[in-house]
C-alpha atoms as a PDB file:
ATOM      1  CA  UNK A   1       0.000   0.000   0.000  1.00  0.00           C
ATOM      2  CA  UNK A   2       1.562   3.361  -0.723  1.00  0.00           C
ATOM      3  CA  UNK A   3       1.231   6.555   1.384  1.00  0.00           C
ATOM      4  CA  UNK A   4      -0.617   9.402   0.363  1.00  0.00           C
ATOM      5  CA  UNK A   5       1.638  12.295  -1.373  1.00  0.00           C
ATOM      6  CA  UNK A   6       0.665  14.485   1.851  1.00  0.00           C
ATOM      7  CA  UNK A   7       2.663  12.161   4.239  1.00  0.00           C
ATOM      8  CA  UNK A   8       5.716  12.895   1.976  1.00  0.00           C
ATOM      9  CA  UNK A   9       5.455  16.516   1.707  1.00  0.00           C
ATOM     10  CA  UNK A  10       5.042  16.254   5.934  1.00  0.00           C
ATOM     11  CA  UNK A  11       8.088  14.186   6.328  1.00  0.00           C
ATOM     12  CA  UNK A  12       9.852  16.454   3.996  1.00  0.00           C
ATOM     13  CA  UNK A  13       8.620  19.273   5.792  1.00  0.00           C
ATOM     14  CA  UNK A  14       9.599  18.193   8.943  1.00  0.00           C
ATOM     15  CA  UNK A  15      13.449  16.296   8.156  1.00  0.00           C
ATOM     16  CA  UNK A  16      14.042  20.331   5.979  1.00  0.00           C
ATOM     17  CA  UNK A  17      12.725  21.771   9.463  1.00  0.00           C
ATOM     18  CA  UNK A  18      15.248  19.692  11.418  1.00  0.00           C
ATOM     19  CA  UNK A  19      17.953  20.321   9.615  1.00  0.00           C
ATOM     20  CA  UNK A  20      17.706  23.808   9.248  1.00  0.00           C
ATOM     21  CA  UNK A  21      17.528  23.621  12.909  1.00  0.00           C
ATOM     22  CA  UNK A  22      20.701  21.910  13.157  1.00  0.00           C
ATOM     23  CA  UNK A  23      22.307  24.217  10.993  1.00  0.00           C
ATOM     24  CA  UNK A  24      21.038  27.360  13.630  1.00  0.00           C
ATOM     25  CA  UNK A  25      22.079  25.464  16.680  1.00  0.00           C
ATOM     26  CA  UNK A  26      25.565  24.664  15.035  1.00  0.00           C
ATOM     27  CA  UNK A  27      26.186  28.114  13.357  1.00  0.00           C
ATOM     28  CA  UNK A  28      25.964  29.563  17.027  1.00  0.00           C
ATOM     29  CA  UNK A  29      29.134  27.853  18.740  1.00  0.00           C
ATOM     30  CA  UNK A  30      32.301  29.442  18.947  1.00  0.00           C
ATOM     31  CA  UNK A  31      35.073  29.050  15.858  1.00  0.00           C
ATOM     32  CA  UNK A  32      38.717  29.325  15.580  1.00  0.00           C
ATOM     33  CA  UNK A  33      40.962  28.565  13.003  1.00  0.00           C
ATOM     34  CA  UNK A  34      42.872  25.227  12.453  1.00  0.00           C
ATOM     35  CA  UNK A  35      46.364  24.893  11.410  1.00  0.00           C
ATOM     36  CA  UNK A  36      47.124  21.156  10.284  1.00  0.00           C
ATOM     37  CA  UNK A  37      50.376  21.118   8.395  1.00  0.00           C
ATOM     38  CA  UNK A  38      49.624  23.292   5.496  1.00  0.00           C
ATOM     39  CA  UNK A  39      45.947  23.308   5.735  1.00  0.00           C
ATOM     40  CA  UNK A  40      43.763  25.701   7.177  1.00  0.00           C
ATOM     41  CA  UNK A  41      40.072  25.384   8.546  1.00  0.00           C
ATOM     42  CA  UNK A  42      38.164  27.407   9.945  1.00  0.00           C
ATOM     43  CA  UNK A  43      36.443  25.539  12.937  1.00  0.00           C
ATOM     44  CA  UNK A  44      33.438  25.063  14.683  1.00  0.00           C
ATOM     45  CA  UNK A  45      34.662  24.242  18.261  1.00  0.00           C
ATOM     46  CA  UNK A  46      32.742  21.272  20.167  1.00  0.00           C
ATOM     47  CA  UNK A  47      34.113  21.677  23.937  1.00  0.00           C
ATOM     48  CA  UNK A  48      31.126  20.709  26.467  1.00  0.00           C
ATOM     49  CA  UNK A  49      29.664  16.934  26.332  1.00  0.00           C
ATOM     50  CA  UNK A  50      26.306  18.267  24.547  1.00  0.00           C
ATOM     51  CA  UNK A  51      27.678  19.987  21.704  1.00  0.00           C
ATOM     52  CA  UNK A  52      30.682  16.912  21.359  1.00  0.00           C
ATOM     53  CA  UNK A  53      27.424  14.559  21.365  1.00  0.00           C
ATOM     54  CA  UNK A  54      25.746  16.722  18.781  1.00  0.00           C
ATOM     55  CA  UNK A  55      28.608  16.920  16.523  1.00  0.00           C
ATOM     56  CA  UNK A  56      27.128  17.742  12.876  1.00  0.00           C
ATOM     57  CA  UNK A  57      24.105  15.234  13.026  1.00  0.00           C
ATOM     58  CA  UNK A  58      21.545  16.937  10.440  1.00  0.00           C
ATOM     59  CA  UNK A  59      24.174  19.424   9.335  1.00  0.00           C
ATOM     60  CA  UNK A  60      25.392  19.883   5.322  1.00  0.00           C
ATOM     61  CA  UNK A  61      27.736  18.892   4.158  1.00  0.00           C
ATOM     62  CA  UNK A  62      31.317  20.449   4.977  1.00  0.00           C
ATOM     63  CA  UNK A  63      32.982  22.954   2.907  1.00  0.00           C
ATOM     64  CA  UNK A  64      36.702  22.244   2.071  1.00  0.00           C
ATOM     65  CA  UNK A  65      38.117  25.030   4.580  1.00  0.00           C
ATOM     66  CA  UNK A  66      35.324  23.733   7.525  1.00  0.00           C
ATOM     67  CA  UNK A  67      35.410  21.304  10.440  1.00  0.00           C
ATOM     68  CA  UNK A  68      34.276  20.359  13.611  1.00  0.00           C
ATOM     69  CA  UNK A  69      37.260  20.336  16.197  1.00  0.00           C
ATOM     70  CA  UNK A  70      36.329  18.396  19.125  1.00  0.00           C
ATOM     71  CA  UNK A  71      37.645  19.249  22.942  1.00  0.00           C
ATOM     72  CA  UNK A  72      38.155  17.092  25.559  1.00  0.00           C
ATOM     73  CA  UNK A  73      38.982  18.165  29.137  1.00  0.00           C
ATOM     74  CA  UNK A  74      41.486  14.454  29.080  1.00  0.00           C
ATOM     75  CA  UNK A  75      43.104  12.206  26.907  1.00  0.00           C
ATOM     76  CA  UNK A  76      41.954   8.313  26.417  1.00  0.00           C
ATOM     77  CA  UNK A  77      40.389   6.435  23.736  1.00  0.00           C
ATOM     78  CA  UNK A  78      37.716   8.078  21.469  1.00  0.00           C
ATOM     79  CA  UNK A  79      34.477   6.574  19.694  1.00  0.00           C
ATOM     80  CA  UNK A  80      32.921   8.490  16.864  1.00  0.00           C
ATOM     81  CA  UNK A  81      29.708   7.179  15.027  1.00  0.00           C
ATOM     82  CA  UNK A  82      28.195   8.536  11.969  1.00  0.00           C
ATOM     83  CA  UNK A  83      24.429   9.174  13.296  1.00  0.00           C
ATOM     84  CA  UNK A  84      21.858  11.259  10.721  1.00  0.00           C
ATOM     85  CA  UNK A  85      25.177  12.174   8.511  1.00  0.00           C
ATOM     86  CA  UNK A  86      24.353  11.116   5.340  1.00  0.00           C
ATOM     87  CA  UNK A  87      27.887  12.277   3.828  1.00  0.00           C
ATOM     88  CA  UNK A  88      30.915  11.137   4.515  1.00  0.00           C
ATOM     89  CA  UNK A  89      33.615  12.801   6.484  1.00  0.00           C
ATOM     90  CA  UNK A  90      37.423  12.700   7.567  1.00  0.00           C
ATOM     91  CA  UNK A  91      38.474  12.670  10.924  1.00  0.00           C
ATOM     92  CA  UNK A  92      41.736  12.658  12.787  1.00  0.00           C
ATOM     93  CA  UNK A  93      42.927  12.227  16.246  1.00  0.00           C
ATOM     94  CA  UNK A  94      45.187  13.998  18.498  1.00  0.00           C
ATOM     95  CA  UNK A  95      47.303  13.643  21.101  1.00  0.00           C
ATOM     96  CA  UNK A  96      47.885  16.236  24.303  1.00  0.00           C
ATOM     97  CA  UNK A  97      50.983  17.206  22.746  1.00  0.00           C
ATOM     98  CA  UNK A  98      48.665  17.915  19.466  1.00  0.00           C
ATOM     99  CA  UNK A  99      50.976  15.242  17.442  1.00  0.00           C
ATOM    100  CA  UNK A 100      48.576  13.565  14.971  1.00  0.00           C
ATOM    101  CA  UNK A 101      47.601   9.896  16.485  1.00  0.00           C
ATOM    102  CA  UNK A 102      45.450   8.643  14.055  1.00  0.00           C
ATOM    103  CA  UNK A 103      42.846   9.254  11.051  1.00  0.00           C
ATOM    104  CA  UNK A 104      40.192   7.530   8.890  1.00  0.00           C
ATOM    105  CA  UNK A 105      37.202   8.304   6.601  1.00  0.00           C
ATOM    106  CA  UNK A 106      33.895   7.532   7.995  1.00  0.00           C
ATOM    107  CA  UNK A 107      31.064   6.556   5.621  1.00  0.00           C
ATOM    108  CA  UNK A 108      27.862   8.588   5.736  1.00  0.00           C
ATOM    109  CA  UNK A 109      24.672   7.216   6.670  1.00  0.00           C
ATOM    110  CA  UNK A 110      21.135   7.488   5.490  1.00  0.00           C
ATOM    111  CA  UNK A 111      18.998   8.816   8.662  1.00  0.00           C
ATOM    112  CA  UNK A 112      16.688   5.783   9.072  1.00  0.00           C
ATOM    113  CA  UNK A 113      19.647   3.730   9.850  1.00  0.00           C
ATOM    114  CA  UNK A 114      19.229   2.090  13.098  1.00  0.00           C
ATOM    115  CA  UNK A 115      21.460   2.561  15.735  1.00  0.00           C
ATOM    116  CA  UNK A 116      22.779  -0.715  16.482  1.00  0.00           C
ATOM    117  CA  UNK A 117      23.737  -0.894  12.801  1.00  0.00           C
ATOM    118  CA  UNK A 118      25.827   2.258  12.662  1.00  0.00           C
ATOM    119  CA  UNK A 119      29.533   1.624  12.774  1.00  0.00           C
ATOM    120  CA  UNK A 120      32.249   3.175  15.370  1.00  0.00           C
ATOM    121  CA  UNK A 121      35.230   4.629  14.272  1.00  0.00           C
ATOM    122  CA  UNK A 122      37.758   4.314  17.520  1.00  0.00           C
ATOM    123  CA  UNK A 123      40.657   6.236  17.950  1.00  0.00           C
ATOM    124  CA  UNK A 124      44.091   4.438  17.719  1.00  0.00           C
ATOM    125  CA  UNK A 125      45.026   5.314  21.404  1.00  0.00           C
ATOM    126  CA  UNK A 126      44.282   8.125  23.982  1.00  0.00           C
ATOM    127  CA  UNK A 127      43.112  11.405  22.229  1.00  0.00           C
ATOM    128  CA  UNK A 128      42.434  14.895  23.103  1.00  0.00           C
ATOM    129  CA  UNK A 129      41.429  16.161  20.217  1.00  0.00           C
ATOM    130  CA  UNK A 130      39.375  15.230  17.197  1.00  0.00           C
ATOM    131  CA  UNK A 131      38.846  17.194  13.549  1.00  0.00           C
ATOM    132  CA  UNK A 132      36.471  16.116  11.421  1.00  0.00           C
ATOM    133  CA  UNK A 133      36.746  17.391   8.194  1.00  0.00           C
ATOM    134  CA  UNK A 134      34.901  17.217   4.498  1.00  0.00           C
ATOM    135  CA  UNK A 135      35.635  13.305   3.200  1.00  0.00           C
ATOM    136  CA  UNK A 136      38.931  12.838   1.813  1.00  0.00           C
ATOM    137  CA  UNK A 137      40.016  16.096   3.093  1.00  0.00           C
ATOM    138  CA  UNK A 138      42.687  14.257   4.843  1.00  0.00           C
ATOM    139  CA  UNK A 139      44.123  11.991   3.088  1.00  0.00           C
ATOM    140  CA  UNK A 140      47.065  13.111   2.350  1.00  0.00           C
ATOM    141  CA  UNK A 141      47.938  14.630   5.852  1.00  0.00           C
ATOM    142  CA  UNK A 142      51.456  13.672   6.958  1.00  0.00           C
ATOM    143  CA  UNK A 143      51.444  11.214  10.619  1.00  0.00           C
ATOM    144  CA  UNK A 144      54.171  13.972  11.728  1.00  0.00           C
ATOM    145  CA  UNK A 145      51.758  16.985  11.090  1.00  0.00           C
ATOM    146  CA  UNK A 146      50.446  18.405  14.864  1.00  0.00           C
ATOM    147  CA  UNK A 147      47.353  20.140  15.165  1.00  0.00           C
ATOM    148  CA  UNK A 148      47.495  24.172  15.526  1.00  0.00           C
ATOM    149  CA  UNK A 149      44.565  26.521  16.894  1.00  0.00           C
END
């Protein structure tokens, strides 16, 4: 049986809605800009536990010169999943010292993916810091590149 055109245009209405709301909440936090090697971003800065948990769920897609740079207040392993991000983005680790630990792409995922089905990207050791960047923006990032903001 298929649903009536009106139940589309309500669940379009309402997932535009939501994002756009996203997009308000995000466009309000505090931004610096990145140094990594010779690349610069210019940041959105995720430093208390609900705007690290938010992360860009619902938000576009990244520019090339935007991120996300994730805080922490201490350094240990770090888990990263791709919830309501339907595009895929690059993210790298860091240390305390700001020495690059790790990096990986992670695959974007269509918003009526269930939880338990989403994959988690780990860190490769304790982190402090996190980027996450447009996909593929990192790839060619050098392991002795440190993190500058």
């Amino acid at each position: 049986m298929s649903q009536p055109r009106s139940f589309y245009v309500v669940v379009f209405a309402f997932l535009t809605s939501f994002q756009v709301f996203a997009q308000d909440s995000l466009e309000k936090l505090p931004q610096k800009k990145v140094f990594l090697c010779n690349e610069q971003f210019l940041a959105w800065v995720a430093s208390t536990e609900e705007t690290r948990q938010r992360g860009l769920m619902d938000f576009r897609q990244l520019k090339s010169n935007e991120a996300m740079l994730f805080i922490f207040e201490n350094e240990q392993e770090r888990s990263f999943w791709m919830k309501n991000v339907p595009h895929d983005l690059d993210i790298a680790f860091f240390k305390k010292n700001k020495g690059l630990l790790s990096r990986m792409t992670m695959k974007g995922t269509s918003p009526l993916t269930q939880e338990a089905a989403l994959p988690v990207y780990r860190s490769e050791g304790a982190a402090r810091y996190a980027l996450e960047t447009a996909g593929g923006r990192l790839k060619n990032i050098s392991s002795k590149c440190k993190i500058r903001f």
